[in-house]
PDB file of N, CA and C in Angstrom:
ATOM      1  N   UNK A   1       0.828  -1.190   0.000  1.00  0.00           N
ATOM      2  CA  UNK A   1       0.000   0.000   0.000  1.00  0.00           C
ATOM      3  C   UNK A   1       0.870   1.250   0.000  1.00  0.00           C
ATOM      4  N   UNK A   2       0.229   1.844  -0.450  1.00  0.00           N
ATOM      5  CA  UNK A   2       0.637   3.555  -0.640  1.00  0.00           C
ATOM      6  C   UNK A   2      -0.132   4.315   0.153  1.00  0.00           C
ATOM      7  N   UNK A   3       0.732   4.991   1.187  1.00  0.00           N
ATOM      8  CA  UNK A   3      -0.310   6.412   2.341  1.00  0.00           C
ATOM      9  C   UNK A   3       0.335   7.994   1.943  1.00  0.00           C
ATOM     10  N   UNK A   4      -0.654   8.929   1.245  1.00  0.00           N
ATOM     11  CA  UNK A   4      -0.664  10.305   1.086  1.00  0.00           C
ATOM     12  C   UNK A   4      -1.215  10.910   2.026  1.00  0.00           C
ATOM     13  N   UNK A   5      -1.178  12.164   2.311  1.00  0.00           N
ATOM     14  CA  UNK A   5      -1.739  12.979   2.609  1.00  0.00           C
ATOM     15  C   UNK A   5      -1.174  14.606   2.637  1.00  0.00           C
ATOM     16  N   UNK A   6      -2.285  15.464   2.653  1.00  0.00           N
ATOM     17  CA  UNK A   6      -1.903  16.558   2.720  1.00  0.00           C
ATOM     18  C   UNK A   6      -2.410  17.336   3.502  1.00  0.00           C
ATOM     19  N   UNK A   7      -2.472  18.857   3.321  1.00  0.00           N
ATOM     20  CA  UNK A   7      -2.579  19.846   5.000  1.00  0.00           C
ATOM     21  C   UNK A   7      -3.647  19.571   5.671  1.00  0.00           C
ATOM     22  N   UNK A   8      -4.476  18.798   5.120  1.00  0.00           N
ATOM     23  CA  UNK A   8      -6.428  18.825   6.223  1.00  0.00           C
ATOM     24  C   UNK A   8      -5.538  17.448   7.157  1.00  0.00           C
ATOM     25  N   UNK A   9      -6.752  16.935   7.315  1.00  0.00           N
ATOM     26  CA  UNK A   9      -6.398  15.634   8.204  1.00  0.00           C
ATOM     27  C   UNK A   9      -7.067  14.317   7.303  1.00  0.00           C
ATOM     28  N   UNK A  10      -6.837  14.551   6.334  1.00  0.00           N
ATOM     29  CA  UNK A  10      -7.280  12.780   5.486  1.00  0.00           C
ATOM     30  C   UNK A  10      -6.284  12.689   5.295  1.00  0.00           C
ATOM     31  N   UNK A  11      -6.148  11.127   5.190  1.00  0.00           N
ATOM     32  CA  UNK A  11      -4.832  10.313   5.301  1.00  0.00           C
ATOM     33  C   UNK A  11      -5.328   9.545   3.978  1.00  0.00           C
ATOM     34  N   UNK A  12      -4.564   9.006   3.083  1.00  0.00           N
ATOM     35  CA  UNK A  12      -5.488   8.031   1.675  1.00  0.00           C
ATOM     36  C   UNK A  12      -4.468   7.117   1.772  1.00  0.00           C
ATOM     37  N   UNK A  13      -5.058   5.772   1.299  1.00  0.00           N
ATOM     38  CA  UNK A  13      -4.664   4.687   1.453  1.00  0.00           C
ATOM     39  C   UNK A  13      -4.616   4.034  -0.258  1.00  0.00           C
ATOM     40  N   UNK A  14      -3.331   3.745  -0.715  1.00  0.00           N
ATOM     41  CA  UNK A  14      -3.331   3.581  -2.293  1.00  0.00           C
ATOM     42  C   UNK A  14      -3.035   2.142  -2.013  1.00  0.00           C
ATOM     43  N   UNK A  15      -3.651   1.365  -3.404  1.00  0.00           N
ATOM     44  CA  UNK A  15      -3.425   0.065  -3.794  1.00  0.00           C
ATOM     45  C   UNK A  15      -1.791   0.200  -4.683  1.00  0.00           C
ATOM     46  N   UNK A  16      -0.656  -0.226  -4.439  1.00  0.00           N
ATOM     47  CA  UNK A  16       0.274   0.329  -4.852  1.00  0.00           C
ATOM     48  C   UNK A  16       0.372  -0.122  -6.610  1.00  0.00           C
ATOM     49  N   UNK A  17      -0.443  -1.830  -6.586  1.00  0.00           N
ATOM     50  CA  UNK A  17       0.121  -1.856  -7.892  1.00  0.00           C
ATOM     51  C   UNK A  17      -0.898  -1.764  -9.023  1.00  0.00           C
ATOM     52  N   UNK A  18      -2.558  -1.084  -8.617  1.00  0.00           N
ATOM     53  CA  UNK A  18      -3.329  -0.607  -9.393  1.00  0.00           C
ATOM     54  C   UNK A  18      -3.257   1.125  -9.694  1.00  0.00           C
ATOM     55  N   UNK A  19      -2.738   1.609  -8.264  1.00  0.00           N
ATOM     56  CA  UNK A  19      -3.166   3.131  -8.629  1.00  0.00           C
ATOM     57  C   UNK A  19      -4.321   3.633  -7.774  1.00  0.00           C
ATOM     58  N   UNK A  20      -5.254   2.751  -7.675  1.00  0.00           N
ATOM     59  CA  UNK A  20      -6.690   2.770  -6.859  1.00  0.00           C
ATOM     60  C   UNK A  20      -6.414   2.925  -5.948  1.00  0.00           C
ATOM     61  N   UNK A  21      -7.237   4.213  -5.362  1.00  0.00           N
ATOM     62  CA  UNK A  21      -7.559   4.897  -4.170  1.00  0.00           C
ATOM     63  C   UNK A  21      -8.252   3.177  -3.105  1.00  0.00           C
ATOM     64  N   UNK A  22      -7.732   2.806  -1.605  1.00  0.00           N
ATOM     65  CA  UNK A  22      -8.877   1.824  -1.249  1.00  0.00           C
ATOM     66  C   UNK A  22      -9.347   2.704  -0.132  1.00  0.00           C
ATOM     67  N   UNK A  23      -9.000   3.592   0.674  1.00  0.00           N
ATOM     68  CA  UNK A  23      -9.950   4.520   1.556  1.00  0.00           C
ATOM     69  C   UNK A  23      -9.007   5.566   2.027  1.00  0.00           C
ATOM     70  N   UNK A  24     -10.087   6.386   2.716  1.00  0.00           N
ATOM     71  CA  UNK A  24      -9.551   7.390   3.402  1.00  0.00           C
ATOM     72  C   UNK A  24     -10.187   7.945   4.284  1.00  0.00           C
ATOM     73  N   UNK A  25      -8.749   7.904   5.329  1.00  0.00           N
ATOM     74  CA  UNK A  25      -9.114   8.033   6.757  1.00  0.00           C
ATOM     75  C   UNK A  25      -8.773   9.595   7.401  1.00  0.00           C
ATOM     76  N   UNK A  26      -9.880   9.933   7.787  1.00  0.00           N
ATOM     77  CA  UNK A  26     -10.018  11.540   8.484  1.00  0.00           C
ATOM     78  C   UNK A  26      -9.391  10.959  10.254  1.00  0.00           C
ATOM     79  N   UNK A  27      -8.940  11.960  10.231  1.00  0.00           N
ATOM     80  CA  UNK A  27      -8.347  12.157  11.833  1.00  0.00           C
ATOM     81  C   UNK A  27      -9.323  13.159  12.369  1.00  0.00           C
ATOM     82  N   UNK A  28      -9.893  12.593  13.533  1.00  0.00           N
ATOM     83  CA  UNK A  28     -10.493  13.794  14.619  1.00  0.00           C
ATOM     84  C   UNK A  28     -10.047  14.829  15.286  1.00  0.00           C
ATOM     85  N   UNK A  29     -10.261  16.113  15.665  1.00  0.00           N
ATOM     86  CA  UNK A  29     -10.094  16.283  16.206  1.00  0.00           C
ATOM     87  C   UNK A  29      -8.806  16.927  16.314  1.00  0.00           C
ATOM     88  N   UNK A  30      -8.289  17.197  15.331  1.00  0.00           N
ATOM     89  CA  UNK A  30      -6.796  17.326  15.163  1.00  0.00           C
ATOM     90  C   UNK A  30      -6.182  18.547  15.256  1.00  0.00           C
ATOM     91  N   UNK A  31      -5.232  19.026  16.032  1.00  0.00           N
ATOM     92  CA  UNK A  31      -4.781  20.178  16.332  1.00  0.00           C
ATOM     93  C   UNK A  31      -4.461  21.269  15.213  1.00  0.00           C
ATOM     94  N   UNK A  32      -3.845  22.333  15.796  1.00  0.00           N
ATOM     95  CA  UNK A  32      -3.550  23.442  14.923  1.00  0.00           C
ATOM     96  C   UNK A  32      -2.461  23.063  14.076  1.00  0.00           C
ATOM     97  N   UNK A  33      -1.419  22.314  14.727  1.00  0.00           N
ATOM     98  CA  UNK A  33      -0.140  21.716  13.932  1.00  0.00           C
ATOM     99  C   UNK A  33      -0.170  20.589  12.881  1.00  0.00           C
ATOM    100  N   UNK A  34      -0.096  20.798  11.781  1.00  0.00           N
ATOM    101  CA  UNK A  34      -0.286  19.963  10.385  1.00  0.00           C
ATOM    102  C   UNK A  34       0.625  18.173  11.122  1.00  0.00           C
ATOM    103  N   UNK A  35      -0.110  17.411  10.380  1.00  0.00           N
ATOM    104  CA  UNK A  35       0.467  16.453  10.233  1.00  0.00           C
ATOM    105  C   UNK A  35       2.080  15.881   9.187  1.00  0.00           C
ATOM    106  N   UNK A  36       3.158  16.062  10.215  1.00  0.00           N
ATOM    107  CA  UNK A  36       4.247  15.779   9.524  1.00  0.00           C
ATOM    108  C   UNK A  36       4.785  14.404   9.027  1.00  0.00           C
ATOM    109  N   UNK A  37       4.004  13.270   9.788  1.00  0.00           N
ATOM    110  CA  UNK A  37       4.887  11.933   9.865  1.00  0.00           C
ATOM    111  C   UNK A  37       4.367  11.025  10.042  1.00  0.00           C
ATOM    112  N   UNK A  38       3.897   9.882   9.003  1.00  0.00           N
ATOM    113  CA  UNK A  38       2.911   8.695   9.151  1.00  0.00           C
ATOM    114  C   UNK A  38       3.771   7.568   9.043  1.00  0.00           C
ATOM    115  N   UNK A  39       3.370   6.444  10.114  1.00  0.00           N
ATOM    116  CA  UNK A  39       4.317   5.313   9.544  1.00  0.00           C
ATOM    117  C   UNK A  39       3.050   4.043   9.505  1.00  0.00           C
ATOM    118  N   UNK A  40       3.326   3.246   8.568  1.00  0.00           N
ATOM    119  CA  UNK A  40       2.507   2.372   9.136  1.00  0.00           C
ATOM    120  C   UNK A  40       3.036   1.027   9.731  1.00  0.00           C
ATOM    121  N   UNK A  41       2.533   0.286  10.589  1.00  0.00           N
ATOM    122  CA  UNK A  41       2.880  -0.745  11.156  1.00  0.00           C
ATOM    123  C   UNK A  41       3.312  -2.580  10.626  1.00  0.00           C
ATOM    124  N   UNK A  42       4.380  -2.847  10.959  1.00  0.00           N
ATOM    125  CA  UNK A  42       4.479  -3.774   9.949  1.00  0.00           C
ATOM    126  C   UNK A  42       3.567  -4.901   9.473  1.00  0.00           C
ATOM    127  N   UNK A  43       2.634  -5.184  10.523  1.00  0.00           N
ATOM    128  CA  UNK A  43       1.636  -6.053   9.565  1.00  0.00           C
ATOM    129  C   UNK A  43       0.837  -5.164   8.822  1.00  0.00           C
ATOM    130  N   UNK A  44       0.978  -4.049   7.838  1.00  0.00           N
ATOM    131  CA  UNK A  44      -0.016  -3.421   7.266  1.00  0.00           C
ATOM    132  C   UNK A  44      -1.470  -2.684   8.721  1.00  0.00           C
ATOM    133  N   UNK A  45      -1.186  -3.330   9.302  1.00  0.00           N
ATOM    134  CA  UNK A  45      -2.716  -3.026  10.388  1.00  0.00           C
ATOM    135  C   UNK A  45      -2.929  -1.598  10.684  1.00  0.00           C
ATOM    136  N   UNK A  46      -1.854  -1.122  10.972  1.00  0.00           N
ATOM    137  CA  UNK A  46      -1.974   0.250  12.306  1.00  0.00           C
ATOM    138  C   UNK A  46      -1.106   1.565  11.261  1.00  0.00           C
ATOM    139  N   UNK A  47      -1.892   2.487  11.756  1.00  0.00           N
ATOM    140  CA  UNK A  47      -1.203   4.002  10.891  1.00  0.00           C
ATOM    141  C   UNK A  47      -0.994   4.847  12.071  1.00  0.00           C
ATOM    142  N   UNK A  48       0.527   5.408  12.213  1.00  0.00           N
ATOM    143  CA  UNK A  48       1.141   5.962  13.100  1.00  0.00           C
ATOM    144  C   UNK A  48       1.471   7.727  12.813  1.00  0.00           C
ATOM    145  N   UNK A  49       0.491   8.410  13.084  1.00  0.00           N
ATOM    146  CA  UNK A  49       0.419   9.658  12.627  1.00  0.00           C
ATOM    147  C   UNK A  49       1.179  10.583  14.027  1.00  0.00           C
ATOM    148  N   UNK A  50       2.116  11.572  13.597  1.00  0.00           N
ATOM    149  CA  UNK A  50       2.414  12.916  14.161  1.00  0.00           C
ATOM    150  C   UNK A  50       2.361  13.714  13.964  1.00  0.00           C
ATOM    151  N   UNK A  51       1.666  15.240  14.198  1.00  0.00           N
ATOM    152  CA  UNK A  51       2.019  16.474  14.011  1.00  0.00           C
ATOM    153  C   UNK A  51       3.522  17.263  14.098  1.00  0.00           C
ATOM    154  N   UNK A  52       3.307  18.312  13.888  1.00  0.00           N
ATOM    155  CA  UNK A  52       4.332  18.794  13.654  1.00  0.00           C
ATOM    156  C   UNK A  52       5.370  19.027  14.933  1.00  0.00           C
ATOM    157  N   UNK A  53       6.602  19.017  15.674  1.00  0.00           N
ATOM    158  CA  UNK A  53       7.466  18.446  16.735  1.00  0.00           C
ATOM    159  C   UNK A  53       6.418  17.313  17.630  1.00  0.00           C
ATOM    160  N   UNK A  54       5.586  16.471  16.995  1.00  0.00           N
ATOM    161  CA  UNK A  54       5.830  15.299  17.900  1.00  0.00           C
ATOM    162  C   UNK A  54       4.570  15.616  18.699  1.00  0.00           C
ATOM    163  N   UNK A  55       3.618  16.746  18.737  1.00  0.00           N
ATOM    164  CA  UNK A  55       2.737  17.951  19.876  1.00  0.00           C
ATOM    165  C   UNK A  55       1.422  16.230  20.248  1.00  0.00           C
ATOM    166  N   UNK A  56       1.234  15.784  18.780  1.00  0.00           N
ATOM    167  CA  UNK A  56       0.063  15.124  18.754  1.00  0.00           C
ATOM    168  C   UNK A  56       0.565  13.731  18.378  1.00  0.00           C
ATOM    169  N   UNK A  57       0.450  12.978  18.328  1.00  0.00           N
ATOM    170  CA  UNK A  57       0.813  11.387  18.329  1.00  0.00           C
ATOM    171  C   UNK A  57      -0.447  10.816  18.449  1.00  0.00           C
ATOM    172  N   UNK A  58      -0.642  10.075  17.260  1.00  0.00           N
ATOM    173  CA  UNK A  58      -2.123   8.548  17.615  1.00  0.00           C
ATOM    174  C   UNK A  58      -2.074   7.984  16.414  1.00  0.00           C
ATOM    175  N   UNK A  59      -2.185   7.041  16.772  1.00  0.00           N
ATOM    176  CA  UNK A  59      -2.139   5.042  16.140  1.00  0.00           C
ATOM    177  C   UNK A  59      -4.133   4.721  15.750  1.00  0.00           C
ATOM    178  N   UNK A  60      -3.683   4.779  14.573  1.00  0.00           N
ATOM    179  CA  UNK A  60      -5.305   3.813  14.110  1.00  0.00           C
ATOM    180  C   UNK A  60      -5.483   2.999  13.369  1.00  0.00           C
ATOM    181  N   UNK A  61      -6.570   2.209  13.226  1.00  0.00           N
ATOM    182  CA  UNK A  61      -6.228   1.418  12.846  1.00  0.00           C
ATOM    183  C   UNK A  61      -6.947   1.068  11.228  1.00  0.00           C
ATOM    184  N   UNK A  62      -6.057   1.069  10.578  1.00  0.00           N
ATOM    185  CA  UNK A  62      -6.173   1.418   9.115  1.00  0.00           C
ATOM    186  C   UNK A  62      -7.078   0.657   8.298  1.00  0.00           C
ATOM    187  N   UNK A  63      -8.064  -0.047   8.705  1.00  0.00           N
ATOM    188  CA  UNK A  63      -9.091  -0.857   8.247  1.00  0.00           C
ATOM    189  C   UNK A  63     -10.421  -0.029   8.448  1.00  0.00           C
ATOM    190  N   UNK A  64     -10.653   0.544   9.867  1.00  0.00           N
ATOM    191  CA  UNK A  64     -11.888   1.137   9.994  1.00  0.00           C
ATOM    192  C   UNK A  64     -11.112   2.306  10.230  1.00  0.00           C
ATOM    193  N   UNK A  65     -10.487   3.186  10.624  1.00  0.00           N
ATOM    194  CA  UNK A  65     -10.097   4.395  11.173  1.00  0.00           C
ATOM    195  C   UNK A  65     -10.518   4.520  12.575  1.00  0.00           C
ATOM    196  N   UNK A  66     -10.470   4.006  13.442  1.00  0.00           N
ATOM    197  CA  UNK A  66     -10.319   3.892  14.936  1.00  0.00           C
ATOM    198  C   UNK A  66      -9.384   4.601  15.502  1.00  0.00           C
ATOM    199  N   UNK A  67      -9.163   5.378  16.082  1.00  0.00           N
ATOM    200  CA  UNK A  67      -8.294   5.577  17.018  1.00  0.00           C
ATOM    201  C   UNK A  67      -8.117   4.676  18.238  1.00  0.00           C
ATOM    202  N   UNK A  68      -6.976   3.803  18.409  1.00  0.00           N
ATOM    203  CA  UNK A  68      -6.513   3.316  19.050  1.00  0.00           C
ATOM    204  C   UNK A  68      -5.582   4.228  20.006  1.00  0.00           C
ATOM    205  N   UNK A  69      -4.755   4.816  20.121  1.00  0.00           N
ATOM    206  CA  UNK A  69      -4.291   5.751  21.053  1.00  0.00           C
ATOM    207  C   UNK A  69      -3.846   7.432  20.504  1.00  0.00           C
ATOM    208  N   UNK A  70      -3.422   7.929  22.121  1.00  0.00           N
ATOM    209  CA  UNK A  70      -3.631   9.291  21.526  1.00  0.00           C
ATOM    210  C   UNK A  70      -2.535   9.946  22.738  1.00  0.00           C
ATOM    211  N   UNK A  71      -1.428  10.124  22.351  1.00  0.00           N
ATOM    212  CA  UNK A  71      -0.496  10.561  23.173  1.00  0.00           C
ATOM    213  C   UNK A  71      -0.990  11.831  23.727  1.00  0.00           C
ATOM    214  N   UNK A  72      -0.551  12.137  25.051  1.00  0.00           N
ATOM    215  CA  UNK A  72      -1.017  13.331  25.715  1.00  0.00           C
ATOM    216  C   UNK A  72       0.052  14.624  25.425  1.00  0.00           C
ATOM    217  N   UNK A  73      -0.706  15.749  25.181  1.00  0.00           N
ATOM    218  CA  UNK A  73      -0.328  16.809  24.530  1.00  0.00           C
ATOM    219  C   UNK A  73       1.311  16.978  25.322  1.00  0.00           C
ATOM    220  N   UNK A  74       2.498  17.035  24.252  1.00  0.00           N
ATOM    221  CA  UNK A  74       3.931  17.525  24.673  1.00  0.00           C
ATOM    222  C   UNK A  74       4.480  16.392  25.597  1.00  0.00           C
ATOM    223  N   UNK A  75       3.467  14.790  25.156  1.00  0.00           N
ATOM    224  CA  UNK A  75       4.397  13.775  25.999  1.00  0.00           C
ATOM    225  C   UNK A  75       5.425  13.553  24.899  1.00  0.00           C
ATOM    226  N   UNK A  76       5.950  13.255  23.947  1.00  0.00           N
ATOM    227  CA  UNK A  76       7.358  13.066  22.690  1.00  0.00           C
ATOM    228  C   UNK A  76       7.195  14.049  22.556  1.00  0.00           C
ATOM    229  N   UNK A  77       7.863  15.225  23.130  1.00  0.00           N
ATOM    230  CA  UNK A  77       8.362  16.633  22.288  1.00  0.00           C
ATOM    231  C   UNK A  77       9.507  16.132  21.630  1.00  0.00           C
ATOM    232  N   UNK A  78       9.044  17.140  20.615  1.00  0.00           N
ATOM    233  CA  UNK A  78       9.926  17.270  19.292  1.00  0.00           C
ATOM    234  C   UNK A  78      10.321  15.880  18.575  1.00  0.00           C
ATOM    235  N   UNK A  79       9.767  14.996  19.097  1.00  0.00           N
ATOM    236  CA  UNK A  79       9.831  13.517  18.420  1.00  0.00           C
ATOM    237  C   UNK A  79      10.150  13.929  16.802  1.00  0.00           C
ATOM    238  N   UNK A  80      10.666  13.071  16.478  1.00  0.00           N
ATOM    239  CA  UNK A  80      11.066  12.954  14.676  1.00  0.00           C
ATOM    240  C   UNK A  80      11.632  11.433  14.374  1.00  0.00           C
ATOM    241  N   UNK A  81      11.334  10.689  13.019  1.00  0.00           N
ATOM    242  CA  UNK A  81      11.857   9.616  12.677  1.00  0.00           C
ATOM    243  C   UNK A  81      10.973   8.557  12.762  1.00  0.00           C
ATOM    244  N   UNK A  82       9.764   8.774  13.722  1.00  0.00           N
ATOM    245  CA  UNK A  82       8.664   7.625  14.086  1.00  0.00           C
ATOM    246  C   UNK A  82       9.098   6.020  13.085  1.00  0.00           C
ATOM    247  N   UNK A  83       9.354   5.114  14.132  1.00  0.00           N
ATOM    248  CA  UNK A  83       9.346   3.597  13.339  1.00  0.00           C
ATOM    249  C   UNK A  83       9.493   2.871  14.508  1.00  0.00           C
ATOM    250  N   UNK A  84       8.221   1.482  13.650  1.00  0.00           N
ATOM    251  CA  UNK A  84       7.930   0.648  14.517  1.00  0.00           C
ATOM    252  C   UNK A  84       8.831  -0.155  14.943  1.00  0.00           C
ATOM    253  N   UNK A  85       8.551  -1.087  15.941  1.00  0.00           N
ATOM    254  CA  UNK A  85       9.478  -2.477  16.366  1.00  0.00           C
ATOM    255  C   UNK A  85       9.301  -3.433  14.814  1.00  0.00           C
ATOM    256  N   UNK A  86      10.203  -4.672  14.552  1.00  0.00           N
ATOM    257  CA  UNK A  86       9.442  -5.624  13.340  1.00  0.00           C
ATOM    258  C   UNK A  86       7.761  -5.751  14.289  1.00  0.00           C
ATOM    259  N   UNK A  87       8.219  -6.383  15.311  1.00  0.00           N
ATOM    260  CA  UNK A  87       6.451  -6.758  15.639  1.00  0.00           C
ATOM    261  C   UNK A  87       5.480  -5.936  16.037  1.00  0.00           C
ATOM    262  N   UNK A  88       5.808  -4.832  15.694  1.00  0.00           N
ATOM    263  CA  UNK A  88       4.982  -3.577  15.767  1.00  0.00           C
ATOM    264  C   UNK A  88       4.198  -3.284  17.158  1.00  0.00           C
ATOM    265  N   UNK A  89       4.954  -4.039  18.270  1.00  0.00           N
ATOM    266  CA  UNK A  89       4.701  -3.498  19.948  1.00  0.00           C
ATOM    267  C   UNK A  89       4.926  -2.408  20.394  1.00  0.00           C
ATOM    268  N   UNK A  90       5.993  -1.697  19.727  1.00  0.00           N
ATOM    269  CA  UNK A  90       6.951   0.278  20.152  1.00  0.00           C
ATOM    270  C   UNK A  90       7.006   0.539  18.868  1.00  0.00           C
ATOM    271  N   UNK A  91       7.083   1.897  19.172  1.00  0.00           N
ATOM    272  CA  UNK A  91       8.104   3.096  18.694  1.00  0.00           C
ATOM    273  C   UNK A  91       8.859   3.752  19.222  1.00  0.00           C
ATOM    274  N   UNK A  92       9.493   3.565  18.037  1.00  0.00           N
ATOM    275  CA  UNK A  92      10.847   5.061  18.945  1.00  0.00           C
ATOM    276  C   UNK A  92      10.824   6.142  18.122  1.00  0.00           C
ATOM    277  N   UNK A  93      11.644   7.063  18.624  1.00  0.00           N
ATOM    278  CA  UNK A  93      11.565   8.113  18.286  1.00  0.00           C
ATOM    279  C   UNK A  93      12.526   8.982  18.663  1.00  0.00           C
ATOM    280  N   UNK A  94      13.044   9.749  17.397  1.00  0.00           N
ATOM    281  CA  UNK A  94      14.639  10.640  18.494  1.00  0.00           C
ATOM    282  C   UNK A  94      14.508  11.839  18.632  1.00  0.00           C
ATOM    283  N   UNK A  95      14.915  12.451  19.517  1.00  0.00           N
ATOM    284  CA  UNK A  95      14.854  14.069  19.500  1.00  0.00           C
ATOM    285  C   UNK A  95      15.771  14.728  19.436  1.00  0.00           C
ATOM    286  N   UNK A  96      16.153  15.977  19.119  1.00  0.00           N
ATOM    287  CA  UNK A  96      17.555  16.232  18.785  1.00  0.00           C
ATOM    288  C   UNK A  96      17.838  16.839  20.439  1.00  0.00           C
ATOM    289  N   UNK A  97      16.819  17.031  21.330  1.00  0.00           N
ATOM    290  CA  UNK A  97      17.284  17.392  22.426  1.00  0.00           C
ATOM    291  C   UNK A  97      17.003  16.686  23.923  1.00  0.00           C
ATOM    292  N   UNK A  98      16.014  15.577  23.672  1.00  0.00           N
ATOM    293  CA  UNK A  98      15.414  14.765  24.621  1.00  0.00           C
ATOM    294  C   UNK A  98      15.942  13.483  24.593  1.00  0.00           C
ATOM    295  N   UNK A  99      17.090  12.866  23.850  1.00  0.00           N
ATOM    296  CA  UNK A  99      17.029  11.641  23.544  1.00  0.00           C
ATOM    297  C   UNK A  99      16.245  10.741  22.846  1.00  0.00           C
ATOM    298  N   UNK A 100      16.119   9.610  23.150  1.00  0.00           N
ATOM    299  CA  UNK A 100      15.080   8.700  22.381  1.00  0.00           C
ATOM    300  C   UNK A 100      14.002   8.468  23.225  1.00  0.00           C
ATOM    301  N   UNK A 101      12.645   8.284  22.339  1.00  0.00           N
ATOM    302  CA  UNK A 101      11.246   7.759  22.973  1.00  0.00           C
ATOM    303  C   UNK A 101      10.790   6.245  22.491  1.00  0.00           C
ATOM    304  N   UNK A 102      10.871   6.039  23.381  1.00  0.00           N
ATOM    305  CA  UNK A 102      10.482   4.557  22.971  1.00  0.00           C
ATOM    306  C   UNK A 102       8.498   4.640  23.784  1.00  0.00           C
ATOM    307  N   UNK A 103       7.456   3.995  22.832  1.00  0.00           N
ATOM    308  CA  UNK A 103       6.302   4.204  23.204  1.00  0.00           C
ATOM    309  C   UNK A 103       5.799   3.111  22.825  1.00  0.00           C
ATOM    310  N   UNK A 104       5.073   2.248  23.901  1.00  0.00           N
ATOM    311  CA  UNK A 104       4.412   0.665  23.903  1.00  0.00           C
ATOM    312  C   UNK A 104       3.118   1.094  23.434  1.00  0.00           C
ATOM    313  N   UNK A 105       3.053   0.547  22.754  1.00  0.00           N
ATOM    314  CA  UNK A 105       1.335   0.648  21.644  1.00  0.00           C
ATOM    315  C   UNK A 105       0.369  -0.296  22.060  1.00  0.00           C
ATOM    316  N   UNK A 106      -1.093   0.159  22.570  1.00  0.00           N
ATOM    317  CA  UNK A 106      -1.546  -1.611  22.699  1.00  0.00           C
ATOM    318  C   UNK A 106      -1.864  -1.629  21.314  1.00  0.00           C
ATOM    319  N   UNK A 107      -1.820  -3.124  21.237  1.00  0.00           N
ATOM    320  CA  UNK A 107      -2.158  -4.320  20.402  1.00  0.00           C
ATOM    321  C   UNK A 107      -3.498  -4.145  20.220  1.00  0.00           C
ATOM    322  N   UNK A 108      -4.686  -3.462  21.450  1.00  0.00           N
ATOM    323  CA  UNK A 108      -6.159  -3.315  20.995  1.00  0.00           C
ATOM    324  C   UNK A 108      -6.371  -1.985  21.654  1.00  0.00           C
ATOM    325  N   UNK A 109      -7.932  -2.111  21.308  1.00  0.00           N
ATOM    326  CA  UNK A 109      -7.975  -0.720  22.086  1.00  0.00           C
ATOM    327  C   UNK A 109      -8.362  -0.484  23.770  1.00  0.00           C
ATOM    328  N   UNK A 110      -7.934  -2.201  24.091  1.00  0.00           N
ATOM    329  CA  UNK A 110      -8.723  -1.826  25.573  1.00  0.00           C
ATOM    330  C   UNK A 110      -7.255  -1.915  26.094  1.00  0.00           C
ATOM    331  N   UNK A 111      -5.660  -2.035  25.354  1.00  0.00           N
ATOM    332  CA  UNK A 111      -4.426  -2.117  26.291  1.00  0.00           C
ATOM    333  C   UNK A 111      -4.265  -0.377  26.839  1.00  0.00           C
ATOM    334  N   UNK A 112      -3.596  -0.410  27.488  1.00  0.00           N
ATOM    335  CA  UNK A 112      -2.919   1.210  28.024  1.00  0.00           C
ATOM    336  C   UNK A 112      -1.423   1.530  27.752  1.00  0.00           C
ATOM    337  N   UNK A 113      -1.179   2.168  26.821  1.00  0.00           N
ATOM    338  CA  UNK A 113      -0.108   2.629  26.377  1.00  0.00           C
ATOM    339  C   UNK A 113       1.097   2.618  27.334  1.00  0.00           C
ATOM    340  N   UNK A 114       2.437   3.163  27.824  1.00  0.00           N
ATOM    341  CA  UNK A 114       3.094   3.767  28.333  1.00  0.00           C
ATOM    342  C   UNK A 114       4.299   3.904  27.739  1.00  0.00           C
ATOM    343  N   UNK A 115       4.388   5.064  27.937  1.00  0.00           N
ATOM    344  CA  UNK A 115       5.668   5.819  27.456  1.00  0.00           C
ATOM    345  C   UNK A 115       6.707   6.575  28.171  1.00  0.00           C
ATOM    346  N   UNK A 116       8.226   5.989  27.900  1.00  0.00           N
ATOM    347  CA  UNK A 116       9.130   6.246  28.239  1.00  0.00           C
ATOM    348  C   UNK A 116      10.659   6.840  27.375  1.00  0.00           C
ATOM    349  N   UNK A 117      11.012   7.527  28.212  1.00  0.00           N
ATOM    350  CA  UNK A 117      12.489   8.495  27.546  1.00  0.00           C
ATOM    351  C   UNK A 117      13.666   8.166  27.693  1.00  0.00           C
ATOM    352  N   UNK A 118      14.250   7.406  26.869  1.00  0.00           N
ATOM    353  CA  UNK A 118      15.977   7.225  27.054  1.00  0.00           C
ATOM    354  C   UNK A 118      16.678   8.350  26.683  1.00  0.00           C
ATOM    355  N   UNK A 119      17.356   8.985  27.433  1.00  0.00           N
ATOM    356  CA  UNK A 119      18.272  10.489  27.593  1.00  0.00           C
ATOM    357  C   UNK A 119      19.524  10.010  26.485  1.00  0.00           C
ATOM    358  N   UNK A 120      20.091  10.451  25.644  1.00  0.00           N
ATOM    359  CA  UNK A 120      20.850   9.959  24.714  1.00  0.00           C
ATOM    360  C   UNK A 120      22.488  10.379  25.419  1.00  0.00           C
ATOM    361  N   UNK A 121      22.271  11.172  26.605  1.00  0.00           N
ATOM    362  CA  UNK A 121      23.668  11.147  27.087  1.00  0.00           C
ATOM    363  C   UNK A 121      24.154  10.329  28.184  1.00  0.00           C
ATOM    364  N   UNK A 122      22.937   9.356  28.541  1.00  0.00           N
ATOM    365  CA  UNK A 122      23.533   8.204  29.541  1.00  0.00           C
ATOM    366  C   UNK A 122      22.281   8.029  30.021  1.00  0.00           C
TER     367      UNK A 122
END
């Protein structure tokens, strides 16, 4: 698959080797800061969206558009680089001034996230 998007909050989901549009997913709710950084998850399942330094963070899930989680405002500041684990349990994430974020994703929507900061100077 192929994921576009541009300044609103739809995200489009391309069939890579027809060309064909297969959906598109609106984000709720979505702050003043444009969306900079989508990854998706390695089984195809989950779409890993950020705004611009990292402000907004949330995981959905790319079949229905669910929001599955929704990081709390300025928890990954300035996050950049977003990519999953292979088994798509974390992300990390580096900052040029916070170190790395590593962030446990649930698997559904009834797990509870938690997120933690490795300081890149020890």
């Amino acid at each position: 698959h192929i994921l576009t998007w541009g300044q609103g909050s739809e995200f489009r989901v391309w069939d890579a080797s027809t060309g064909r549009k297969l959906r598109v997913l609106t984000i709720e709710n979505a702050g003043p800061s444009p969306w900079t950084e989508a990854t998706v998850s390695p089984d195809g399942r989950r779409l890993l969206v950020a705004s611009m330094d990292a402000v907004d963070v949330r995981l959905l899930d790319l079949a229905t558009g669910k929001e599955l989680y929704r990081s709390a405002p300025g928890k990954v500041r300035k996050g950049r680089g977003f990519v999953f684990s292979p088994n798509g349990r974390y992300v990390a994430a580096g900052s040029f001034r916070s170190g790395v974020y590593f962030l446990e994703l649930p698997m559904s929507a009834h797990n509870c996230p938690a997120i933690s900061r490795t300081d890149s100077t020890g």
